[in-house]
Protein backbone atom coordinates (compact mmCIF):
# COMPACT_ATOMS: atom_id res chain seq x y z
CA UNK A 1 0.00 0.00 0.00
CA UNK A 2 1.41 3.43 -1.16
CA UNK A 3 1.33 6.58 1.46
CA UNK A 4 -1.07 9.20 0.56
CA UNK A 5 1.21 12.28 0.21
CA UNK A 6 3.99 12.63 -1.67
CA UNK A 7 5.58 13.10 -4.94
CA UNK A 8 5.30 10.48 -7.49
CA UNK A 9 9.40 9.64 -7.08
CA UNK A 10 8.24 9.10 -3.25
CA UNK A 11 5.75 6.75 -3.75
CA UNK A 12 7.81 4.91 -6.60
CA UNK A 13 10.65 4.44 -4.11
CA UNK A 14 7.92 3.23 -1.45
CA UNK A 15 6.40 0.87 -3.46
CA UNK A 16 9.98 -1.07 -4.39
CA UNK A 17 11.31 -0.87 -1.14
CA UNK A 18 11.70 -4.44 0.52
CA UNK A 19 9.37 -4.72 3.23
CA UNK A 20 10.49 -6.59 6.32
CA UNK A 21 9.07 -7.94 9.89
CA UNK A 22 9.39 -4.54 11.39
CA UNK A 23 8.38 -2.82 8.10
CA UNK A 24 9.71 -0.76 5.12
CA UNK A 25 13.25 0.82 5.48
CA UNK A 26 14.00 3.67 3.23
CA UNK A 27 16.74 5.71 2.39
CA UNK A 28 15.47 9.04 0.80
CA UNK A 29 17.99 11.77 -0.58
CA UNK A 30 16.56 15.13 0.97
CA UNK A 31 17.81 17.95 -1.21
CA UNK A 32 15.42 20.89 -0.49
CA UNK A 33 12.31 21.68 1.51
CA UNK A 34 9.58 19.94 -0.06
CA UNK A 35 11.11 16.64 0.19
CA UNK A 36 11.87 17.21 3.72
CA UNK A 37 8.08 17.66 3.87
CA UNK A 38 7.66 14.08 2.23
CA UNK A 39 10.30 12.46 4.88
CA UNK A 40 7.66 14.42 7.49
CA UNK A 41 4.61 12.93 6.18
CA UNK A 42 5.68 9.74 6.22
CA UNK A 43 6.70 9.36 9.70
CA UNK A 44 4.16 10.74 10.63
CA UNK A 45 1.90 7.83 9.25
CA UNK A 46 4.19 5.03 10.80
CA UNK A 47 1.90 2.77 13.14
CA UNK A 48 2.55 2.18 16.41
CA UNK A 49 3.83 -1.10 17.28
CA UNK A 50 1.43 -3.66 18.04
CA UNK A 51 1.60 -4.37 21.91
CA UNK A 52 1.86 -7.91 23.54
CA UNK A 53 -0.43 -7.07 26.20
């Protein structure tokens, strides 16, 4: 599943990225404001971890 925001290079890189136990890791080259904006975004959508309670 793709994240809502983002430019169409951040949801291309998304969508390949290997997606392990814990999640998706991602390396994204920031190289001016907006796609700081896009790192943002997308933290701020990561789910909490499920708790073994």
């Amino acid at each position: 599943m793709s994240p809502g925001p983002g430019t169409p290079e951040l949801v291309t890189l998304y969508d390949n990225a290997r997606t392990y136990v814990d999640g998706k890791w991602l390396t994204l080259p920031v190289s001016d404001g907006s796609d700081l904006q896009d790192v943002k975004d997308l933290l701020l959508m990561k789910r909490s971890p499920v708790s073994d309670l």
